[in-house]
C-alpha atoms as a PDB file:
ATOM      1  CA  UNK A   1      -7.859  -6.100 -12.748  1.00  0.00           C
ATOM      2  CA  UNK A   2     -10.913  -4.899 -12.080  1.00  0.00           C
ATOM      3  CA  UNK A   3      -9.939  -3.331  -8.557  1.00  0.00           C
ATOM      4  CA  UNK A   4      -6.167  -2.108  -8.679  1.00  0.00           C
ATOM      5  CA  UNK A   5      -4.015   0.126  -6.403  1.00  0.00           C
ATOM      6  CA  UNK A   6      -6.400   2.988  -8.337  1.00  0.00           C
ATOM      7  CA  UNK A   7      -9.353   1.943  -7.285  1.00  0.00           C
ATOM      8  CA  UNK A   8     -11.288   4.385  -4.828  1.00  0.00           C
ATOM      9  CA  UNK A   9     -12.026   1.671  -1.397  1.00  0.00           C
ATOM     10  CA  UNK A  10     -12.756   2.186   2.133  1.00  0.00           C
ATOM     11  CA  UNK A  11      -9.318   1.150   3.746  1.00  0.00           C
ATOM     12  CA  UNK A  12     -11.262  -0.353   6.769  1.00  0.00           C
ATOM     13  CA  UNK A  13     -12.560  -2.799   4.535  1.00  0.00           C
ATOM     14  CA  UNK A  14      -9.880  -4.083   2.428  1.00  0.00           C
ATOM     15  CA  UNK A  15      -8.722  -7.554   2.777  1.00  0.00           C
ATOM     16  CA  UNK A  16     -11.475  -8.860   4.801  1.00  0.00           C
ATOM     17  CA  UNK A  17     -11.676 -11.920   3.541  1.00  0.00           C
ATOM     18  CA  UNK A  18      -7.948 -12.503   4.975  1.00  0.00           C
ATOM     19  CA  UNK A  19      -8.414 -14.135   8.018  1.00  0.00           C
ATOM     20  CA  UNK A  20      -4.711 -13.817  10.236  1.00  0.00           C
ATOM     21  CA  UNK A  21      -5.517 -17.110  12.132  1.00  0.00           C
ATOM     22  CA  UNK A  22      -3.375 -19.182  14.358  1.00  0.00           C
ATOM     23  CA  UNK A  23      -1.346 -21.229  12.386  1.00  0.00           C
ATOM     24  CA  UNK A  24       2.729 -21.840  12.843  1.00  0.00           C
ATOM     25  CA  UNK A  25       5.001 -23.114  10.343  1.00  0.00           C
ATOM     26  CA  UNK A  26       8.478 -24.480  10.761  1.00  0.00           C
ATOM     27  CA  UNK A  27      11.803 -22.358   8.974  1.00  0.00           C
ATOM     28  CA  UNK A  28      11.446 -19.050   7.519  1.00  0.00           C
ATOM     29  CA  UNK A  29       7.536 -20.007   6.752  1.00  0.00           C
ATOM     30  CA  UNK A  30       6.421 -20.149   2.697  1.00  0.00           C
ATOM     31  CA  UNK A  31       3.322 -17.944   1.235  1.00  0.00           C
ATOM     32  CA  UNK A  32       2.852 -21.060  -0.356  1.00  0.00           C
ATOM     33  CA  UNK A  33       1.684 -23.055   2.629  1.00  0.00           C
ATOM     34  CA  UNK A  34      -0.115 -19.582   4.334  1.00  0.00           C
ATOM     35  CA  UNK A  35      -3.918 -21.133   5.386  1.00  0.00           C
ATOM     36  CA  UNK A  36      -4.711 -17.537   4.374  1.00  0.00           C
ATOM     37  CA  UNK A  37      -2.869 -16.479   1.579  1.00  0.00           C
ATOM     38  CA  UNK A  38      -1.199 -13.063   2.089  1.00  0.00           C
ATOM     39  CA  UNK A  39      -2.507 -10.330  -0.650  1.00  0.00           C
ATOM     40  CA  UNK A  40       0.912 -10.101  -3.426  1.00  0.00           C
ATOM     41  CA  UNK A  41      -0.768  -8.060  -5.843  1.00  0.00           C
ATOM     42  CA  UNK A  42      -0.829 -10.294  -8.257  1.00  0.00           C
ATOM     43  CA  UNK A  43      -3.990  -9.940  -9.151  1.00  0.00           C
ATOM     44  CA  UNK A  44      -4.800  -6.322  -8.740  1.00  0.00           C
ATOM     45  CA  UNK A  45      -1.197  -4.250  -9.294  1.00  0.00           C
ATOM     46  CA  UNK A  46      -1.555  -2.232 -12.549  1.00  0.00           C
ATOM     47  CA  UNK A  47       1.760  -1.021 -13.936  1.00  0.00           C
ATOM     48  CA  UNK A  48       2.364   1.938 -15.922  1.00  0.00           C
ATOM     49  CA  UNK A  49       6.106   2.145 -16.929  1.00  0.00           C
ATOM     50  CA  UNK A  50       7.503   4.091 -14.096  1.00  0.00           C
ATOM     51  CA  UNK A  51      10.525   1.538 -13.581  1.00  0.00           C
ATOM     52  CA  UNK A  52      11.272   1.270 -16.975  1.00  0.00           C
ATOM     53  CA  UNK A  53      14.427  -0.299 -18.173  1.00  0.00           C
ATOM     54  CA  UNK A  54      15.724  -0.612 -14.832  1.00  0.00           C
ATOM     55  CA  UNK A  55      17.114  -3.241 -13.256  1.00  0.00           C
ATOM     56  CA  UNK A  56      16.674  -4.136  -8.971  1.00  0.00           C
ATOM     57  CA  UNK A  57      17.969  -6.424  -6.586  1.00  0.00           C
ATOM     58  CA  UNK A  58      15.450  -7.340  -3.350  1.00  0.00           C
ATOM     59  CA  UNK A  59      16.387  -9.298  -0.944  1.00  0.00           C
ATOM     60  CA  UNK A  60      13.665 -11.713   0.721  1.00  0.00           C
ATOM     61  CA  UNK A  61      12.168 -11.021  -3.122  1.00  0.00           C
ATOM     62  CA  UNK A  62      10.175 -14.598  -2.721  1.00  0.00           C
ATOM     63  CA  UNK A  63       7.259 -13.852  -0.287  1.00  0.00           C
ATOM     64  CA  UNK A  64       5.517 -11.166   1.682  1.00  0.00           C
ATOM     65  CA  UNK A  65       7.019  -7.645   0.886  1.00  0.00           C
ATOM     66  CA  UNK A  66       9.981  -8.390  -1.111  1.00  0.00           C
ATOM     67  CA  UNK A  67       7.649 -10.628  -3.315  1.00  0.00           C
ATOM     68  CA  UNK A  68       5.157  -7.842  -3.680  1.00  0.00           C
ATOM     69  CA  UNK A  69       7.533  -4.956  -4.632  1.00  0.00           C
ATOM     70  CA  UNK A  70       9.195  -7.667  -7.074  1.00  0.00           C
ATOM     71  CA  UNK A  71       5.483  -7.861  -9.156  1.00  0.00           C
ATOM     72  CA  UNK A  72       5.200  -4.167  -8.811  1.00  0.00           C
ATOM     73  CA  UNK A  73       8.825  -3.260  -9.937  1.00  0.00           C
ATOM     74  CA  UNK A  74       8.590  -6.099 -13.190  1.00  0.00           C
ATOM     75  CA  UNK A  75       4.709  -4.524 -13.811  1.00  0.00           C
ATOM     76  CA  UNK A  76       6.410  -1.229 -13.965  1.00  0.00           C
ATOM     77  CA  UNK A  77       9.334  -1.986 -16.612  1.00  0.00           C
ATOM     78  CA  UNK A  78      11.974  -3.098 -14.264  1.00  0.00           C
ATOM     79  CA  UNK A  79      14.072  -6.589 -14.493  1.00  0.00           C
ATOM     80  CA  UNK A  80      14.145  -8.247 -11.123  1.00  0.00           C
ATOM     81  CA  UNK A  81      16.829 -10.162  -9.188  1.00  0.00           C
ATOM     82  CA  UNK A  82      15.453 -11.869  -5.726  1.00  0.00           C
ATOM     83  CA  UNK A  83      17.543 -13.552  -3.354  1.00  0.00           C
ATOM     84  CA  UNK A  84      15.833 -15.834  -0.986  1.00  0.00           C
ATOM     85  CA  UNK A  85      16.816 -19.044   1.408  1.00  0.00           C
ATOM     86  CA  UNK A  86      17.015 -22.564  -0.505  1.00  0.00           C
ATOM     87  CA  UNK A  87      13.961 -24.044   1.641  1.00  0.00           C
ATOM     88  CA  UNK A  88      11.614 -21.229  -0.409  1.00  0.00           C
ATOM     89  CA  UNK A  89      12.726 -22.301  -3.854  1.00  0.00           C
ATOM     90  CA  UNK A  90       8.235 -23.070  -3.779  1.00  0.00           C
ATOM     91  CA  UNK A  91       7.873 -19.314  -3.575  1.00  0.00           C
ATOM     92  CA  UNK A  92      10.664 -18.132  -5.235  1.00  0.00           C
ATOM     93  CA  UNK A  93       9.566 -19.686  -8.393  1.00  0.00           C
ATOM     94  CA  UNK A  94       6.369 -18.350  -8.011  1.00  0.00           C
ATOM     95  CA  UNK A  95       7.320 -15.016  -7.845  1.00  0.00           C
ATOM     96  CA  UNK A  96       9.889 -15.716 -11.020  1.00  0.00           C
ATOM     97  CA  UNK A  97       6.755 -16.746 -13.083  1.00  0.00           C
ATOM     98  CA  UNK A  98       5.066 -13.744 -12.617  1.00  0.00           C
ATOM     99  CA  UNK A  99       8.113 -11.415 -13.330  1.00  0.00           C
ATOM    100  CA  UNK A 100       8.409 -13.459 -16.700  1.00  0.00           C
ATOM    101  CA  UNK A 101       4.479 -13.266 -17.182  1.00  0.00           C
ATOM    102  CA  UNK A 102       4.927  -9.225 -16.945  1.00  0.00           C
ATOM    103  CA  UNK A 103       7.728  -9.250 -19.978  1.00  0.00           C
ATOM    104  CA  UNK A 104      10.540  -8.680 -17.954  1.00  0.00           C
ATOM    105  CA  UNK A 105      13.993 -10.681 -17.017  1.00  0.00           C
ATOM    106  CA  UNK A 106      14.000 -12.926 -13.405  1.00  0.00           C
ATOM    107  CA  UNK A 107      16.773 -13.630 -11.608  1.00  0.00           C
ATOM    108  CA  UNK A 108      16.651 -16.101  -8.872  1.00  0.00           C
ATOM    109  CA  UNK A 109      19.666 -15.514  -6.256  1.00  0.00           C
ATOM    110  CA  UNK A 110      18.910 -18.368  -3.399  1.00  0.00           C
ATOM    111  CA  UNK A 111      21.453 -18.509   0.099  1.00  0.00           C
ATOM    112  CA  UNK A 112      21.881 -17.288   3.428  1.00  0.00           C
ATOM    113  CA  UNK A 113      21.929 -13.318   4.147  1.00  0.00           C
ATOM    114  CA  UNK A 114      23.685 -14.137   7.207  1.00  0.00           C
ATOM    115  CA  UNK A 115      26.770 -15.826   4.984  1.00  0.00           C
ATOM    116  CA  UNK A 116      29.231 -12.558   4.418  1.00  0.00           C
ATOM    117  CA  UNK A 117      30.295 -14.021   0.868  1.00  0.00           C
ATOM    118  CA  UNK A 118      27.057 -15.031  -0.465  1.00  0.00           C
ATOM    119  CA  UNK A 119      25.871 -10.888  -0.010  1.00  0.00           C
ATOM    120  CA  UNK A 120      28.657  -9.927  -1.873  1.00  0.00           C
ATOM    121  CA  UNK A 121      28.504 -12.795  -4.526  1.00  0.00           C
ATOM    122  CA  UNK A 122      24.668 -11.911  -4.421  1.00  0.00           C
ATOM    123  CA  UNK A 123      25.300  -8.379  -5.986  1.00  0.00           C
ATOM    124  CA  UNK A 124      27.973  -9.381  -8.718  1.00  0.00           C
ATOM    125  CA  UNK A 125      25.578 -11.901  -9.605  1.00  0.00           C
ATOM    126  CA  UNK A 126      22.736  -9.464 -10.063  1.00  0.00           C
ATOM    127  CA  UNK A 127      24.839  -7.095 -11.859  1.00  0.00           C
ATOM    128  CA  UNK A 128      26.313  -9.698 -14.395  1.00  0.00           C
ATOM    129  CA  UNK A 129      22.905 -11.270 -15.197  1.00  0.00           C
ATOM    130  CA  UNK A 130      20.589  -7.995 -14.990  1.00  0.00           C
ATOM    131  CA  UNK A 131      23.749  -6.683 -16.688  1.00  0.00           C
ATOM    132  CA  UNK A 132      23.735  -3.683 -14.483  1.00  0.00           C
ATOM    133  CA  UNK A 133      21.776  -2.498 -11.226  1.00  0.00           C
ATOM    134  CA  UNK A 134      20.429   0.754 -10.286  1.00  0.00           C
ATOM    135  CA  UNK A 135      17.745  -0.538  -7.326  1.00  0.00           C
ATOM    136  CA  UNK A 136      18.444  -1.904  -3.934  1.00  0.00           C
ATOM    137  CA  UNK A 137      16.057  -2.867  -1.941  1.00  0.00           C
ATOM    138  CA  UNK A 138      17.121  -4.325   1.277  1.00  0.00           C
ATOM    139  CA  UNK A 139      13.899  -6.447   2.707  1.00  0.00           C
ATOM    140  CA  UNK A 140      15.277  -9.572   3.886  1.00  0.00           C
ATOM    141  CA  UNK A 141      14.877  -9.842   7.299  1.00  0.00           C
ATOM    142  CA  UNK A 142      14.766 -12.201  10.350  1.00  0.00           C
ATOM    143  CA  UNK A 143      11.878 -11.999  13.260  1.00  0.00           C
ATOM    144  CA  UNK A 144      11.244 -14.209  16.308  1.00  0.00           C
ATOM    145  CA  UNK A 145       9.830 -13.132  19.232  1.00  0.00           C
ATOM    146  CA  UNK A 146      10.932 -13.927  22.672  1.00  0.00           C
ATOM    147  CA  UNK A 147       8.791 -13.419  25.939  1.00  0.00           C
ATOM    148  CA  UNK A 148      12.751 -12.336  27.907  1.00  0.00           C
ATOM    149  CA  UNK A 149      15.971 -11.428  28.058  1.00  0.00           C
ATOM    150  CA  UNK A 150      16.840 -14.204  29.632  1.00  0.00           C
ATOM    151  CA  UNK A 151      15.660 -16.777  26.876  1.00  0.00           C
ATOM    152  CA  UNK A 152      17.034 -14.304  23.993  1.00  0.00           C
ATOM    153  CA  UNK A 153      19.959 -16.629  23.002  1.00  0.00           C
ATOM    154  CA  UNK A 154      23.146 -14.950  21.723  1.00  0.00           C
ATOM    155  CA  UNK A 155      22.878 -17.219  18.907  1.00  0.00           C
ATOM    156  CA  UNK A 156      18.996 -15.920  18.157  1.00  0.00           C
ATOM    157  CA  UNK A 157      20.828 -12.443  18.613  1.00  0.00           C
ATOM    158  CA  UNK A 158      23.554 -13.021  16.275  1.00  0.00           C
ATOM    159  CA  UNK A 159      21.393 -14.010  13.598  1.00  0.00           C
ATOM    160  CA  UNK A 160      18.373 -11.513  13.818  1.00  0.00           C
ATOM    161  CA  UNK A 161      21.807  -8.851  13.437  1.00  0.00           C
ATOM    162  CA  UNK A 162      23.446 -10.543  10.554  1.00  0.00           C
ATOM    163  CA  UNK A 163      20.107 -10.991   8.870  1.00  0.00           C
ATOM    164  CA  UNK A 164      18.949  -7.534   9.336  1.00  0.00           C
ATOM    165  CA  UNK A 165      21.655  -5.314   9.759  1.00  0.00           C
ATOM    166  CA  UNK A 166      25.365  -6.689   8.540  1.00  0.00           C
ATOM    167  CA  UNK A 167      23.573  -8.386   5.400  1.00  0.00           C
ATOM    168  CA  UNK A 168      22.248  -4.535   4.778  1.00  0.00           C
ATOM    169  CA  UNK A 169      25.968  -3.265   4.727  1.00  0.00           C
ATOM    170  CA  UNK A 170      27.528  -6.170   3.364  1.00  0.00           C
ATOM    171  CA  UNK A 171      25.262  -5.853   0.484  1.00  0.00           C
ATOM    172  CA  UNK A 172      25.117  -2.387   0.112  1.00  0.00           C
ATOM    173  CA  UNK A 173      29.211  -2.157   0.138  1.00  0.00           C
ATOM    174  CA  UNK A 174      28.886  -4.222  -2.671  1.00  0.00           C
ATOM    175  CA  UNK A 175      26.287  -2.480  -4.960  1.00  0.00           C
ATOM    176  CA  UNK A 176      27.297   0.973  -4.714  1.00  0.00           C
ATOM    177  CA  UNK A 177      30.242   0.712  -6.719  1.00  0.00           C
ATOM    178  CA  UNK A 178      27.732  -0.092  -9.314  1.00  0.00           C
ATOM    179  CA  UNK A 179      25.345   2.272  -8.609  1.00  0.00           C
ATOM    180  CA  UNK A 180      25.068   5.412 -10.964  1.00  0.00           C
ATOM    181  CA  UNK A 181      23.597   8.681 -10.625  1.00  0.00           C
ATOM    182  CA  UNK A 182      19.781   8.022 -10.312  1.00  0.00           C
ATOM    183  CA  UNK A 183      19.581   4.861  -8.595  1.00  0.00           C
ATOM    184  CA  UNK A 184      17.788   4.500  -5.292  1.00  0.00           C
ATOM    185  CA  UNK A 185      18.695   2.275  -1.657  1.00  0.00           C
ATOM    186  CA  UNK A 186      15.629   1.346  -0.273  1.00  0.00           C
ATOM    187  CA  UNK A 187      15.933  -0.390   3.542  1.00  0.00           C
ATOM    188  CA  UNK A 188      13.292  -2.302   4.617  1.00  0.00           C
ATOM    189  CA  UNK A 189      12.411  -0.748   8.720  1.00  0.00           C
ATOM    190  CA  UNK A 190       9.248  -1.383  10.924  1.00  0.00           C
ATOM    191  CA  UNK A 191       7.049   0.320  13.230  1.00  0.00           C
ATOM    192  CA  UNK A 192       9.098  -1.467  15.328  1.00  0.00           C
ATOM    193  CA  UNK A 193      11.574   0.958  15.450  1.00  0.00           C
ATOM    194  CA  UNK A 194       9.470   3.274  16.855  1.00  0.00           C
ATOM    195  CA  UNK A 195       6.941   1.499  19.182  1.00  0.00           C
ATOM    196  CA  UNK A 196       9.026  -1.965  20.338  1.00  0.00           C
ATOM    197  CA  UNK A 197       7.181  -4.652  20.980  1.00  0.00           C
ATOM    198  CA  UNK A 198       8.442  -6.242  24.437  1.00  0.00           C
ATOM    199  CA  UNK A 199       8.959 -10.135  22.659  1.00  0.00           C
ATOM    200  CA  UNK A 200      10.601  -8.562  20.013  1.00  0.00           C
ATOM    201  CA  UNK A 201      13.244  -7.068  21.522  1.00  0.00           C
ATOM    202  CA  UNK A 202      16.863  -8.217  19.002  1.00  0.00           C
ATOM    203  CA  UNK A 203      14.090  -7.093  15.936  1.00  0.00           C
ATOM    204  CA  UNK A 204      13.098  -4.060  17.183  1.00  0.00           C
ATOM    205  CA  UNK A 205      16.786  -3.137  17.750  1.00  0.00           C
ATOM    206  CA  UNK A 206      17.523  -3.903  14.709  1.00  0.00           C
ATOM    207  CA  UNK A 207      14.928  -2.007  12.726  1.00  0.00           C
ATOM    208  CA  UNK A 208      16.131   1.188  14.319  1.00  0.00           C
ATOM    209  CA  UNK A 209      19.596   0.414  13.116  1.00  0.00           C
ATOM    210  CA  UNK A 210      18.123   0.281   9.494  1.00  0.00           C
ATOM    211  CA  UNK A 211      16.604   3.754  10.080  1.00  0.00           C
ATOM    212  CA  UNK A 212      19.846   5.407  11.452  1.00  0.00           C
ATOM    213  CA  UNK A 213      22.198   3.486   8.885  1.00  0.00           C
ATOM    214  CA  UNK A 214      19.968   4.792   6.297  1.00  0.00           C
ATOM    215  CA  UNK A 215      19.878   8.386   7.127  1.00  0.00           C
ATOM    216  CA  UNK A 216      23.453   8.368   7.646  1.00  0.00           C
ATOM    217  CA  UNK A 217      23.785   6.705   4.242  1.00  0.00           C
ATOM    218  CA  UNK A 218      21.535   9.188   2.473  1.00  0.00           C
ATOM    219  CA  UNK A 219      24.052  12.080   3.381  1.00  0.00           C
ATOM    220  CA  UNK A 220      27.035  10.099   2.488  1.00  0.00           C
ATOM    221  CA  UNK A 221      25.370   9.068  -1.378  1.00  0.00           C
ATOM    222  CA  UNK A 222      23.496  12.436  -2.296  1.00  0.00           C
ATOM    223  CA  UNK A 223      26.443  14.164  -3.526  1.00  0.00           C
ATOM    224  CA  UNK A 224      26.825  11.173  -6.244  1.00  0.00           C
ATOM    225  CA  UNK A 225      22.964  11.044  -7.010  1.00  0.00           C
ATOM    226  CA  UNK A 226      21.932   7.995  -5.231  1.00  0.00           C
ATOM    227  CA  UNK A 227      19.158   8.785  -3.164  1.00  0.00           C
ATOM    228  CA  UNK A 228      18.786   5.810   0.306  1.00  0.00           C
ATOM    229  CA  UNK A 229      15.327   6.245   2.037  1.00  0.00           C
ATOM    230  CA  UNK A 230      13.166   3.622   4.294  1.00  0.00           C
ATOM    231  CA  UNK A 231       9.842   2.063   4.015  1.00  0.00           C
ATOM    232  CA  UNK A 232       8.557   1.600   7.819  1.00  0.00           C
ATOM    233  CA  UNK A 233       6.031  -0.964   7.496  1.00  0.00           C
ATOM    234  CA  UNK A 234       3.509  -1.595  10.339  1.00  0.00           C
ATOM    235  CA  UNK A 235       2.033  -5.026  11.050  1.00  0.00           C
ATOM    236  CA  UNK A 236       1.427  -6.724   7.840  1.00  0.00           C
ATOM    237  CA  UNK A 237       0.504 -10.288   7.200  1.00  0.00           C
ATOM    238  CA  UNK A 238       3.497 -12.441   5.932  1.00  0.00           C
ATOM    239  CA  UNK A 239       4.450 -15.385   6.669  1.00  0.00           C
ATOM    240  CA  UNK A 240       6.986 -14.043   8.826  1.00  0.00           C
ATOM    241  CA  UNK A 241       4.529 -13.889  11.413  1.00  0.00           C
ATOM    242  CA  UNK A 242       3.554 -17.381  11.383  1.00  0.00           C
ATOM    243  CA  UNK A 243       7.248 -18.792  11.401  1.00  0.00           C
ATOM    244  CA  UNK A 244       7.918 -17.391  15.080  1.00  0.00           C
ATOM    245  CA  UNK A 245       7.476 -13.741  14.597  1.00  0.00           C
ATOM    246  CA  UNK A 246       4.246 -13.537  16.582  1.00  0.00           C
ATOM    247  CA  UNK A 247       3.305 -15.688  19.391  1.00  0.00           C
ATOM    248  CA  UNK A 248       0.452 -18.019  17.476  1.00  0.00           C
ATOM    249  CA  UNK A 249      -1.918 -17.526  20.033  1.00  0.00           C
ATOM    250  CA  UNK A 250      -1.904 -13.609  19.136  1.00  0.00           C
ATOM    251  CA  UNK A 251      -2.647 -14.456  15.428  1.00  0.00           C
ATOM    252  CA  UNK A 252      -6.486 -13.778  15.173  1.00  0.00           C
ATOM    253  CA  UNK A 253      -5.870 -10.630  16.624  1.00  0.00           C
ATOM    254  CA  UNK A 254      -2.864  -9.627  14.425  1.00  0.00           C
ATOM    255  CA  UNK A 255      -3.171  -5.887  13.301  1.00  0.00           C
ATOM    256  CA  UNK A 256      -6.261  -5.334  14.962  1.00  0.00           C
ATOM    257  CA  UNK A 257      -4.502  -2.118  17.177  1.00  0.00           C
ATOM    258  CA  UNK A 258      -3.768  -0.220  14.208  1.00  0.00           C
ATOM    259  CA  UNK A 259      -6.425   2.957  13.645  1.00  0.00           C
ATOM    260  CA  UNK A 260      -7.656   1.037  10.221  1.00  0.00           C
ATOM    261  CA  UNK A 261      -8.565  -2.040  12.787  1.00  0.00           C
ATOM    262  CA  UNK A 262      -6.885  -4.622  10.826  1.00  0.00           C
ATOM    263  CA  UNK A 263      -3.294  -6.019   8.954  1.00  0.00           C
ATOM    264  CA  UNK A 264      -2.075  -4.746   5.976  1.00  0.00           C
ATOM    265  CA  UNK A 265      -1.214  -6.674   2.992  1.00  0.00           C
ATOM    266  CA  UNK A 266       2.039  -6.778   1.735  1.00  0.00           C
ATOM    267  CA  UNK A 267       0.087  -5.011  -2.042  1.00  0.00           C
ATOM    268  CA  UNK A 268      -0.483  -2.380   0.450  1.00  0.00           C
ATOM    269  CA  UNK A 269       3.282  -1.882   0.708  1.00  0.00           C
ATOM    270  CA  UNK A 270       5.039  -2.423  -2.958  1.00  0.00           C
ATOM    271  CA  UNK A 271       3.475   1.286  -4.196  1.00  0.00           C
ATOM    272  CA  UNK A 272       5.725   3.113  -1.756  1.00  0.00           C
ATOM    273  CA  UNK A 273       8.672   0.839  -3.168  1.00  0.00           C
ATOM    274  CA  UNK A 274       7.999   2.390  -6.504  1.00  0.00           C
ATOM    275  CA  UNK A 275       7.717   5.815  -5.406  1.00  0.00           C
ATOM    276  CA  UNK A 276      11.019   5.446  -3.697  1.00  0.00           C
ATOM    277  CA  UNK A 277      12.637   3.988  -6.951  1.00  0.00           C
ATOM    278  CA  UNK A 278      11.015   6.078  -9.718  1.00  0.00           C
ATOM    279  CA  UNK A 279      12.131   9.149 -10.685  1.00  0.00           C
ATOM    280  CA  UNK A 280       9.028  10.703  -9.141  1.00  0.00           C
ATOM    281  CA  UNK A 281      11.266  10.841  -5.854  1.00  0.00           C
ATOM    282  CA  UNK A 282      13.845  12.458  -7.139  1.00  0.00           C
ATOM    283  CA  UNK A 283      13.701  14.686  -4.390  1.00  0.00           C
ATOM    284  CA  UNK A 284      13.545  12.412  -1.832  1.00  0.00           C
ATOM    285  CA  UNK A 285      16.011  11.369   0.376  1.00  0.00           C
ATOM    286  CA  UNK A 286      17.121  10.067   3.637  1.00  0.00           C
ATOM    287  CA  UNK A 287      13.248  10.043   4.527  1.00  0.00           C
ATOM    288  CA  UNK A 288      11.063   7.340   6.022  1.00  0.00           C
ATOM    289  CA  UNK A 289       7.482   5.898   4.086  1.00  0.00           C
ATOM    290  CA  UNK A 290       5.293   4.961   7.115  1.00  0.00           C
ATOM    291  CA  UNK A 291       2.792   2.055   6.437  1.00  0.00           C
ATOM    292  CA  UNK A 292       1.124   1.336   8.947  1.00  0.00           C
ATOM    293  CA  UNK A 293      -2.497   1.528   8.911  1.00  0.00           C
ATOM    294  CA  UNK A 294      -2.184   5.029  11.084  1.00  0.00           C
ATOM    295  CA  UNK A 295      -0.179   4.054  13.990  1.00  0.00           C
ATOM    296  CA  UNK A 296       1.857   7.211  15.213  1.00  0.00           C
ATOM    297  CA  UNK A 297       5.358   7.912  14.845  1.00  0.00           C
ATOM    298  CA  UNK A 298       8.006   9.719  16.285  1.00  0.00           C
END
């Protein structure tokens, strides 16, 4: 790993040979079928025992960001549960093989966020077979963008909400019973919250939700030692985007606004998830990580 997170580079230039071109893909989308594969950090995240002996659930753990922080968390000591929908069992196992390759237990978790049960079975599940939990990370997520108001569907609404927001507090309900002084919430927001994209209007909502349950939450946990803080991420190339989030046409010039010129990866992202749930943070709480190649924030 010749050129890790340590490496001194030019930001500008990172990643450009990742092309975001116009390409659309039915379901949730899979890295696995990306025409330009999204940067994981596979190759280039270089642990250092900061997680050590601990044990994390992430949600949407299979591609993009969830599957990034998953190498970096399993690279950095931790044992890693990942939930995930059935149709990316392809990427799921993936991500699984590397968490094994880095000497650390997998746990794979597939089903629907938006199915009330299967978030609470989700965390008992993690907790008997990781025996234990002391990281959330709450990353699933559901994006699709829609030109108006008049074509948002209350069924498109419904399930961007459950997805996002109720499968955040369903889960979270669950784990912090389990959760001991020390362990760390981290919600999964968006520049979205801040600077709302017209065609993403049920998203963006959302993603402010995150920011406001989390701050709220933060308050509410710091007297018991559990610290809840947000990573903000700003356009970063998952295959998200090519399942519906962005309009396909608007591909090639995906990220392209942002002060750096250009997308971030989702390796650019998984260092701020370990900040957030190593000890290094221990100070930390109710705050927001902004990554978003310089675009500003409120």
């Amino acid at each position: 790993m010749s050129n890790d997170q340590y490496t001194l580079t030019d930001p500008t230039k990172l990643y450009a040979d990742i092309d975001t071109t116009a390409q659309s893909q039915p379901g949730a989308g899979l890295d696995a079928k990306l025409d330009n594969k999204a940067a994981l950090g596979d190759d280039t995240y270089r642990g250092s025992g900061r997680l050590e002996g601990r044990k994390a659930l992430i949600t949407g753990g299979d591609s993009g960001i969830g599957a990034a922080t998953a190498i970096a968390f399993a690279r950095e000591g931790a044992d890693v549960a990942i939930s995930y929908l059935p149709e990316e069992e392809e990427d799921a196992k993936n991500i699984v093989s590397l968490i094994e390759q880095a000497g650390r237990k997998a746990v794979a978790l597939p089903g629907d966020l938006k199915d009330q049960q299967y978030c609470v079975d989700l965390v008992a599940k993690a907790v008997e077979q990781l025996n234990g939990l002391d990281i959330l990370v709450n990353n699933g997520g559901k994006q699709q963008s829609c030109d108006s108001i008049d074509e948002l569907t209350d069924e498109q609404f419904d399930d961007t909400f459950k997805t996002n927001v109720y499968a955040m507090f369903w889960i979270t309900k669950a784990a912090v019973k389990h959760l001991g002084p020390g362990s760390t919430i981290i919600n999964t927001s968006s520049i979205q919250a801040y600077q709302p994209s017209e065609n993403l209007l049920d998203y963006a909502t959302t993603k402010a939700s995150i920011n406001t349950f989390s701050k709220a939450l933060a308050q509410q946990l710091a007297p018991k030692g559990i610290r809840v803080n947000v990573v903000a991420p700003g356009p970063i190339w998952t295959p998200l985007q090519t399942a519906g989030g962005q309009p396909v046409e608007d591909l090639p010039e995906f990220g392209e606004q942002t002060p750096l010129g250009r997308p971030g990866q989702p390796a650019e992202l998984a260092p701020a998830f370990v900040f957030l749930a190593s000890a290094e943070s221990s100070y930390v709480t109710g705050a927001t990580i902004h990554v978003n190649g310089g675009m500003p924030t409120l």
